[in-house]
N, C-alpha and C. Protein backbone atom coordinates (compact mmCIF):
# COMPACT_ATOMS: atom_id res chain seq x y z
N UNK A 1 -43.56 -27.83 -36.13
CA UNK A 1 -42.99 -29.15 -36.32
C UNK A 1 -43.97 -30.01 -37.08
N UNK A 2 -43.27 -30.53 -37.98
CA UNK A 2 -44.33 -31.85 -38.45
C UNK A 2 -44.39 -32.96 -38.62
N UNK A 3 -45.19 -33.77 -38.42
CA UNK A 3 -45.50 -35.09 -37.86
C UNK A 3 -44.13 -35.92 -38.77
N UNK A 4 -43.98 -35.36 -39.73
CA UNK A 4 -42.86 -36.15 -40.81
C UNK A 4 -41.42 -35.99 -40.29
N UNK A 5 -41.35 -34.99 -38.97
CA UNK A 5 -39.89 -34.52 -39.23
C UNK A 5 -39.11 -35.55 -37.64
N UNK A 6 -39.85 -36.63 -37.39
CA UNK A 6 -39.43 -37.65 -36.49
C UNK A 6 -39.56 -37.12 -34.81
N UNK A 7 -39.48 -35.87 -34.57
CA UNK A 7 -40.10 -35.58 -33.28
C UNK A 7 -41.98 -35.19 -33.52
N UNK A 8 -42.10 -35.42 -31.97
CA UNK A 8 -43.78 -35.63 -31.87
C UNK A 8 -44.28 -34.42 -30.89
N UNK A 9 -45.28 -34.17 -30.81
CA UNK A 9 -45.80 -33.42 -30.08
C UNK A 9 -46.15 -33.81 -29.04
N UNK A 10 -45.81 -35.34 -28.93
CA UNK A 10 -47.22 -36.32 -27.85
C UNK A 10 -45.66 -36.16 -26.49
N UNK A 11 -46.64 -36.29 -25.59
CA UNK A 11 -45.66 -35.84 -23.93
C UNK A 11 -45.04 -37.26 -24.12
N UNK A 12 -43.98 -37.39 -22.72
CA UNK A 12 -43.60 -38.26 -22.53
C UNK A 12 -44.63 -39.11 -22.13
N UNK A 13 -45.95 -38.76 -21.19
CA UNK A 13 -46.85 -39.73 -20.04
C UNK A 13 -47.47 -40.58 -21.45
N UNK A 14 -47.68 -39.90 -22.88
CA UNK A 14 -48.79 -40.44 -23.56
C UNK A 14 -48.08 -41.36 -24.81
N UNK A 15 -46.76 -41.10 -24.84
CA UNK A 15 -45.75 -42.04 -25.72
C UNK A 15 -45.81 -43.49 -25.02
N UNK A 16 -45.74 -43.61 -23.31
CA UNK A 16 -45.56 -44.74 -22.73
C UNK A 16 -46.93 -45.37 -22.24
N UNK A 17 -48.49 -44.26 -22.44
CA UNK A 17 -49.70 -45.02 -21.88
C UNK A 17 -49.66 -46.58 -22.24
N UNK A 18 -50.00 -47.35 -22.10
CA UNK A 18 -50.38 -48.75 -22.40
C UNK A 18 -49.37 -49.41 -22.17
N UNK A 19 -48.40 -48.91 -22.51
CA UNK A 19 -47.61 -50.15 -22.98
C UNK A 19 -46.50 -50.70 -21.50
N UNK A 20 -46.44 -52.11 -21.07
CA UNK A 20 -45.72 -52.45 -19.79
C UNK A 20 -47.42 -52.53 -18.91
N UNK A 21 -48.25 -52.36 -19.35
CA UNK A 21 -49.28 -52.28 -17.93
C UNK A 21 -50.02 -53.31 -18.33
N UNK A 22 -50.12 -53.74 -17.22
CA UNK A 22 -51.51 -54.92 -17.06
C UNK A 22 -52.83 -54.94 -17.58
N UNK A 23 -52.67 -53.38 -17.81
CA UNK A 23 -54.44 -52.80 -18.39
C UNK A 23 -55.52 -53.48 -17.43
N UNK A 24 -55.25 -53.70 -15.79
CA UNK A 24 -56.37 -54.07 -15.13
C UNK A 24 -56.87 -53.01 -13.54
N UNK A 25 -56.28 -52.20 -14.18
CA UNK A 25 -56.68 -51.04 -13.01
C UNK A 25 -57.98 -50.50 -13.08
N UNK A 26 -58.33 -50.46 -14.21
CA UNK A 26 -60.11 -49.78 -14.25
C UNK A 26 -60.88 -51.62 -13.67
N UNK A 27 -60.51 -51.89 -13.82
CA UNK A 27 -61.30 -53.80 -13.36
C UNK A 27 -61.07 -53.72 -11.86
N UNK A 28 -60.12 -53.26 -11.62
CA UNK A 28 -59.68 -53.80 -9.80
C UNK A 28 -60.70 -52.31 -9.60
N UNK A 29 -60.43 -51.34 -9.95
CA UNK A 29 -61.51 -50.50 -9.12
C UNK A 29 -62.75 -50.48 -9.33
N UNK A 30 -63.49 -50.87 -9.95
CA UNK A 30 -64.93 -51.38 -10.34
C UNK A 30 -65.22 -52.64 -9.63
N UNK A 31 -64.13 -53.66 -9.98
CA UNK A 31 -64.47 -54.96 -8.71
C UNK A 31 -64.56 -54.48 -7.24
N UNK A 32 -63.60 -53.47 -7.33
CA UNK A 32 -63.72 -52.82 -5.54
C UNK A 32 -64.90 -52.37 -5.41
N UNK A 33 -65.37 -51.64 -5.83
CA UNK A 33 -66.58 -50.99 -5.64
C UNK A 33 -67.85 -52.17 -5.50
N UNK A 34 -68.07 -53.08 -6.75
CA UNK A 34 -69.20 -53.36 -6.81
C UNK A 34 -69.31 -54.29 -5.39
N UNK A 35 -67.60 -55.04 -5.04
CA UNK A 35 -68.15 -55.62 -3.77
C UNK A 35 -68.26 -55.61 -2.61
N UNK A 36 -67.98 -54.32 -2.48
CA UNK A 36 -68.24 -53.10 -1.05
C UNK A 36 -69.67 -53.11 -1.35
N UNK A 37 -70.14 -52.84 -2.28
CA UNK A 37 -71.81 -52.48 -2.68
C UNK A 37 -72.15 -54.24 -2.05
N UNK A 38 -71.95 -54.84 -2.55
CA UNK A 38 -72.42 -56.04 -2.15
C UNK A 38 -72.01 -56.44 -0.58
N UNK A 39 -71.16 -56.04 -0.59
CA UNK A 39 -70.64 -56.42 1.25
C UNK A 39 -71.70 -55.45 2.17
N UNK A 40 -72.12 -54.04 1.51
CA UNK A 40 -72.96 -53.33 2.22
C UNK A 40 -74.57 -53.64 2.35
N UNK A 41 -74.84 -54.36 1.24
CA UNK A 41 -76.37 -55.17 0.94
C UNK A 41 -75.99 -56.15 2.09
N UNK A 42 -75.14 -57.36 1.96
CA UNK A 42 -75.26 -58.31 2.42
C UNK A 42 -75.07 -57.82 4.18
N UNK A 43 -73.95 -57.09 4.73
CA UNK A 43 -74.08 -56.60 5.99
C UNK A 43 -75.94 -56.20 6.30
N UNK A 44 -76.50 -55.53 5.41
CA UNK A 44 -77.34 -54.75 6.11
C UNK A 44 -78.56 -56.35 6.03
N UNK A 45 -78.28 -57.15 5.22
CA UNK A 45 -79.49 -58.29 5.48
C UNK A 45 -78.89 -59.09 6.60
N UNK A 46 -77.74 -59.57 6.88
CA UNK A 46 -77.18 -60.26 8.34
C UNK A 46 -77.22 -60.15 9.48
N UNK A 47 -77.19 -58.25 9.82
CA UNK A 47 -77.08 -58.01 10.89
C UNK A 47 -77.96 -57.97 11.55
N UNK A 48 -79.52 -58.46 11.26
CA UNK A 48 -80.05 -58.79 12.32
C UNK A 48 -80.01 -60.37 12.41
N UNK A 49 -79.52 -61.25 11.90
CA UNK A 49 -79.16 -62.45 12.50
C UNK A 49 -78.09 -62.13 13.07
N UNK A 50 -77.10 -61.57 13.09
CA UNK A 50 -76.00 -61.37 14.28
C UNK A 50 -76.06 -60.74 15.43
N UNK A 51 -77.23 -59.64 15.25
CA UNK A 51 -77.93 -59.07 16.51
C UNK A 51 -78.40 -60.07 17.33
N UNK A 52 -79.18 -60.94 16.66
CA UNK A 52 -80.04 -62.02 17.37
C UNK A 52 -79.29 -63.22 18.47
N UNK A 53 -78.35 -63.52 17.48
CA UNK A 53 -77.57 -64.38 18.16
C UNK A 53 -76.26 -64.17 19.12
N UNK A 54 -76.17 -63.17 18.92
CA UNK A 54 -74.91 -61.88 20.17
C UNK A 54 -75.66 -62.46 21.25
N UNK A 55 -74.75 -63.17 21.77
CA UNK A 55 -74.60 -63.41 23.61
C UNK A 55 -75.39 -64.27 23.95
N UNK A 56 -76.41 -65.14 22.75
CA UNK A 56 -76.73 -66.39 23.12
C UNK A 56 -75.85 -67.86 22.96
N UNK A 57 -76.49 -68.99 23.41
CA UNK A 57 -75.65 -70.05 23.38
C UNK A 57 -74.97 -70.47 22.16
N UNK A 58 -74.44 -71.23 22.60
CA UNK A 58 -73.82 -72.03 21.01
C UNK A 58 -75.04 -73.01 20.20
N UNK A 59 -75.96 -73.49 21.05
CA UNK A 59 -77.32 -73.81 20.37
C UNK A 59 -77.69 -72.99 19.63
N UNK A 60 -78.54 -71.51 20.07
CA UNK A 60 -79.05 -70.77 19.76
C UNK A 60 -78.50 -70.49 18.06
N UNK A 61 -76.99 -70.37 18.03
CA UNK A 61 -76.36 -70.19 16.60
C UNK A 61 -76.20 -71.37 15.66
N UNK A 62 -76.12 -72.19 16.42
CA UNK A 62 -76.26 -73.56 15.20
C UNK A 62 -78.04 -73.31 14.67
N UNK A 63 -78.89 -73.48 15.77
CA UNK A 63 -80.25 -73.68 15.10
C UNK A 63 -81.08 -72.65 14.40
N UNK A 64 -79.77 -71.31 14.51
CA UNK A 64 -80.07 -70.06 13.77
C UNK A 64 -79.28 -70.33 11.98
N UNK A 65 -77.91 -70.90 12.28
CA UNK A 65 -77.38 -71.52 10.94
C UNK A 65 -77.98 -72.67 10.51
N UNK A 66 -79.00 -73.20 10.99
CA UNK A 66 -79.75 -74.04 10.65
C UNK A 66 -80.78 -73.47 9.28
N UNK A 67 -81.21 -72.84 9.78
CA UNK A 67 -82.00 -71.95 8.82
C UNK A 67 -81.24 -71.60 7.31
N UNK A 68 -81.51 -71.94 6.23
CA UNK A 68 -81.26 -71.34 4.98
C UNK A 68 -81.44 -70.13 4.77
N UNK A 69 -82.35 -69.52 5.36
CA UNK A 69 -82.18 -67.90 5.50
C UNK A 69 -81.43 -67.00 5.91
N UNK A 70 -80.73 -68.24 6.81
CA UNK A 70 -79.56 -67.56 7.80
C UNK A 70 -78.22 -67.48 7.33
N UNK A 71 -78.10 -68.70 6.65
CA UNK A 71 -76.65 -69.87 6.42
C UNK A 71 -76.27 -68.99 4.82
N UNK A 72 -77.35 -68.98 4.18
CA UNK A 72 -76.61 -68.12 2.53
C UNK A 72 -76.72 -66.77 2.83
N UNK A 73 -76.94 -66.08 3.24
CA UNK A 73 -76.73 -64.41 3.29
C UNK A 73 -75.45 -64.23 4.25
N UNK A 74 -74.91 -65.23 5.09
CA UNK A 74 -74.07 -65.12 5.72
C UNK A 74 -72.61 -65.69 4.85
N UNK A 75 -73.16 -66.69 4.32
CA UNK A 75 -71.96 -67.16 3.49
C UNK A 75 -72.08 -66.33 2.26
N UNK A 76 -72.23 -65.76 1.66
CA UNK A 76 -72.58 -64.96 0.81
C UNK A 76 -71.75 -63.68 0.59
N UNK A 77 -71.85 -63.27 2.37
CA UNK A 77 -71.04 -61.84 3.01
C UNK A 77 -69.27 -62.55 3.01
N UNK A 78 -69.15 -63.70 3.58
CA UNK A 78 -68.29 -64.33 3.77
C UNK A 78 -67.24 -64.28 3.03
N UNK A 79 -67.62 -64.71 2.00
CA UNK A 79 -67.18 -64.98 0.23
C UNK A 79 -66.45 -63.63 -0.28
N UNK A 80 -67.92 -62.35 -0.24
CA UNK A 80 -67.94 -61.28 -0.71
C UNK A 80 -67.02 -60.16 -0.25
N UNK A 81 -66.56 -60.48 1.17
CA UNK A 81 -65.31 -59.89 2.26
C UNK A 81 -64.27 -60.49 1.39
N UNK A 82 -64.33 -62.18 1.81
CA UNK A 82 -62.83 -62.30 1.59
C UNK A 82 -62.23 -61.53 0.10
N UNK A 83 -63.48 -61.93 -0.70
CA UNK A 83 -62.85 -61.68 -2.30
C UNK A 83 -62.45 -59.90 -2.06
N UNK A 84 -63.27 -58.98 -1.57
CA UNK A 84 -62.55 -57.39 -1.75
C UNK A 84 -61.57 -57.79 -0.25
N UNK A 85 -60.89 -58.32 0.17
CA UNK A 85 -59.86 -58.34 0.94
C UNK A 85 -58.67 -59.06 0.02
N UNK A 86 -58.95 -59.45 -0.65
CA UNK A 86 -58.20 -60.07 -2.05
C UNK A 86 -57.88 -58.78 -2.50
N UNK A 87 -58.49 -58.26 -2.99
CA UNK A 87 -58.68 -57.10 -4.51
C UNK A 87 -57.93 -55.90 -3.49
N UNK A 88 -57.73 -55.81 -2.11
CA UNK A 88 -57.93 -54.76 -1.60
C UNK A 88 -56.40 -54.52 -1.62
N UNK A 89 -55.52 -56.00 -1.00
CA UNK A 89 -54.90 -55.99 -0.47
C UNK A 89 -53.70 -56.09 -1.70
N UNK A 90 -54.25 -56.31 -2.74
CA UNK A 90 -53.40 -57.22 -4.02
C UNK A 90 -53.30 -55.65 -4.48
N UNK A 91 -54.15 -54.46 -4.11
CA UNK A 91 -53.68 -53.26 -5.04
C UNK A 91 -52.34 -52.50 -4.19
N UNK A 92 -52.58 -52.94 -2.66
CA UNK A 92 -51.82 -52.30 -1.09
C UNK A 92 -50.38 -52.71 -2.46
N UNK A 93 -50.13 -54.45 -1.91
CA UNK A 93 -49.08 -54.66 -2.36
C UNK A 93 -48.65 -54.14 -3.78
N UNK A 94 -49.42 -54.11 -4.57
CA UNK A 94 -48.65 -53.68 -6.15
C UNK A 94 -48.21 -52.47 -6.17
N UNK A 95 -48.82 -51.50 -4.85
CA UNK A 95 -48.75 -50.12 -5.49
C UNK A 95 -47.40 -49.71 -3.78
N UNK A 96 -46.95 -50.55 -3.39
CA UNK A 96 -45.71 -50.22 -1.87
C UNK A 96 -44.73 -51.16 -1.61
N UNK A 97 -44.79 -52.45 -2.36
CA UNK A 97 -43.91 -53.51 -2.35
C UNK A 97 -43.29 -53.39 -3.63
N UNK A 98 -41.85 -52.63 -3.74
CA UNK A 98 -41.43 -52.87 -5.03
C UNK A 98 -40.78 -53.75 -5.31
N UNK A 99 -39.59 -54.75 -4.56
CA UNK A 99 -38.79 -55.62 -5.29
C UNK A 99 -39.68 -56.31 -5.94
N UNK A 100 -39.58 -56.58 -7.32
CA UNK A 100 -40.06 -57.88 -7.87
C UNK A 100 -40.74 -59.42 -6.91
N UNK A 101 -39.73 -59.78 -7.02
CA UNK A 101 -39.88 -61.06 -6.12
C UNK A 101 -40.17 -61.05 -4.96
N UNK A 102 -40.57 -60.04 -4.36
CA UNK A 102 -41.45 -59.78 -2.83
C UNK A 102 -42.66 -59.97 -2.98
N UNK A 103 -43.53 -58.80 -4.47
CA UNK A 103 -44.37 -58.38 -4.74
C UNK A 103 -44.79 -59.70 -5.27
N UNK A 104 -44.05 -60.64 -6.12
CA UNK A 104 -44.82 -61.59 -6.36
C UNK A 104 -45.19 -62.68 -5.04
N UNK A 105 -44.17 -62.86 -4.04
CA UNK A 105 -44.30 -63.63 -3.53
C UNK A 105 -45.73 -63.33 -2.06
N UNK A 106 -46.07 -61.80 -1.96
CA UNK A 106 -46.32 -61.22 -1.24
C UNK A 106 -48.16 -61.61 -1.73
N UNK A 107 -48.33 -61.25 -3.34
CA UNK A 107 -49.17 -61.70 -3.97
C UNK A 107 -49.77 -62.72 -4.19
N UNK A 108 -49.05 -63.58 -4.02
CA UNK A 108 -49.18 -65.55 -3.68
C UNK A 108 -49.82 -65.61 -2.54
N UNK A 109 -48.85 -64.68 -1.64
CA UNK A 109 -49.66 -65.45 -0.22
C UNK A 109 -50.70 -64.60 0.02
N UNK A 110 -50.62 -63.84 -0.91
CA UNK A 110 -52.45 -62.98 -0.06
C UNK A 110 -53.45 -63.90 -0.77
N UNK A 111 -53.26 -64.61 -1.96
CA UNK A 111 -54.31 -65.48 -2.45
C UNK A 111 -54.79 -66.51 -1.93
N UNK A 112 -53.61 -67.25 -1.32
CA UNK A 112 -53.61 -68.45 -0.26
C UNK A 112 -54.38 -68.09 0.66
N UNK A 113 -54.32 -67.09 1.08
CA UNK A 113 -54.59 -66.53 2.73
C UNK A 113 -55.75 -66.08 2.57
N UNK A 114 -55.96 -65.83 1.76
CA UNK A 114 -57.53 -65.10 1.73
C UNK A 114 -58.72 -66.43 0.68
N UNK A 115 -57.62 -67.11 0.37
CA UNK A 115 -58.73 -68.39 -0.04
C UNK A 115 -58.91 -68.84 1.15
N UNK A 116 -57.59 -69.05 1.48
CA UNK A 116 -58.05 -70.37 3.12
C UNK A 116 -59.22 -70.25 3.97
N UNK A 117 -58.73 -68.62 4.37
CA UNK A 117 -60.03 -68.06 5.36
C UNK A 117 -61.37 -67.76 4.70
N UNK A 118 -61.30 -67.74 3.33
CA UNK A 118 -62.61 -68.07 2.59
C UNK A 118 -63.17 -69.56 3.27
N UNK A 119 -62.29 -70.07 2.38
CA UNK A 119 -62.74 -71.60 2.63
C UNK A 119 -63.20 -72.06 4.11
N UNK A 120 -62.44 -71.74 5.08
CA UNK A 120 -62.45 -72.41 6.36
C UNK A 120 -63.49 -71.93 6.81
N UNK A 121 -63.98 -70.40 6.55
CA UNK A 121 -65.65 -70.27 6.78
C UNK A 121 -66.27 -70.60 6.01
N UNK A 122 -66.61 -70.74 5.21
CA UNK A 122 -67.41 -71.18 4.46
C UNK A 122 -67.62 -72.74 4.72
N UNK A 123 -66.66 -73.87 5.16
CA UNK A 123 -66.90 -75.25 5.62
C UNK A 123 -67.38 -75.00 6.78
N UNK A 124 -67.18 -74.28 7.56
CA UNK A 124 -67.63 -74.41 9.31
C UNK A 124 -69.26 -73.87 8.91
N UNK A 125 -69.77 -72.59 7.92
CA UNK A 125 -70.73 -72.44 7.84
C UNK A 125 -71.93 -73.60 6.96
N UNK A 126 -71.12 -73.81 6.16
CA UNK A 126 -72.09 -75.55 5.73
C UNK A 126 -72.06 -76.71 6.46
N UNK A 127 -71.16 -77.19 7.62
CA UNK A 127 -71.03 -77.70 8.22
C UNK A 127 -72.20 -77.79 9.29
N UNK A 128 -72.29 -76.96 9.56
CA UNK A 128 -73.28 -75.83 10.96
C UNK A 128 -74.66 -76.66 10.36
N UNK A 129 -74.71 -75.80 8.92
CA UNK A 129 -76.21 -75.69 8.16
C UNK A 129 -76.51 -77.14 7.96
N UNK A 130 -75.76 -77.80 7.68
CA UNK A 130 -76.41 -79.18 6.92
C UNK A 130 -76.07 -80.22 8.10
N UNK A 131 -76.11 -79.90 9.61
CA UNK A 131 -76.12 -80.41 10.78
C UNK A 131 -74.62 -80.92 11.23
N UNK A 132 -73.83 -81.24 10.69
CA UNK A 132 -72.39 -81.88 10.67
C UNK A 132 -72.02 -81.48 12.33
C-alpha cells in the first residue's frame, strides 16, 4: 500500500493519539510523585514534633507551634497533603465518574474541599504560631 493511495498503515490507537486529550497526564503523574517525595521529606522532619507533643497538653502544642521550626515544616506538610489529595483524587474522578456533568461537578467540589481543609489548617496553624 502506498502512502498516496488514501489508506494508512498507522493503527487506529495512533490516528486518534493527541487529539480530544488534555495532554496533562504525564504532569498529574510527575506532580504525584514529586509531592509524595515531598510529603515523605516533610513527614520524616515532623514526626518528631508530633512524637513530642502526642498526649501532652494543649499548652505543650501551642508553645511547640510557637516555634518557627515547628509551625513551617508542619504547614508545609499541610499544604503538600492537601495539594496530592487534589491531584489524587481529581485523577480517581476523571478516570470512574463518567457522566459529564458529575465529573465536572465532582471536580469542583474536590477543589473546594481540599482548598478549604487546606486553608482551615493552615489559619489554625498561623493562628497558634503568631499567638492568636
Amino acid at each position: 500500500m502506498s502512502a498516496t493511495s488514501g489508506s494508512s498503515m498507522r493503527t487506529p490507537r495512533r490516528r486518534v493519539a493527541g487529539l480530544g486529550s488534555a495532554r496533562s497526564g504525564t504532569g498529574h503523574f510527575w506532580l504525584q510523585r514529586v509531592t509524595a517525595l515531598a510529603n515523605l521529606v516533610l513527614l520524616v522532619i515532623t514526626l518528631p514534633i508530633i512524637i513530642c507533643v502526642a498526649g501532652e497538653g494543649h499548652g505543650v502544642l501551642v508553645a511547640a507551634l510557637r516555634n518557627p521550626l515547628a509551625a513551617v515544616p508542619l504547614l508545609l506538610l499541610l499544604l503538600s497533603v492537601c495539594f496530592h489529595m487534589r491531584i489524587g483524587m481529581q485523577v480517581v474522578i476523571e478516570d470512574y465518574v463518567h457522566s459529564e456533568g458529575t465529573k465536572v461537578l465532582a471536580l469542583i467540589a474536590n477543589t473546594f474541599f481540599t482548598t478549604a481543609v487546606g486553608f482551615a489548617g493552615a489559619f489554625a496553624i498561623l493562628k497558634i504560631s503568631f499567638g492568636g
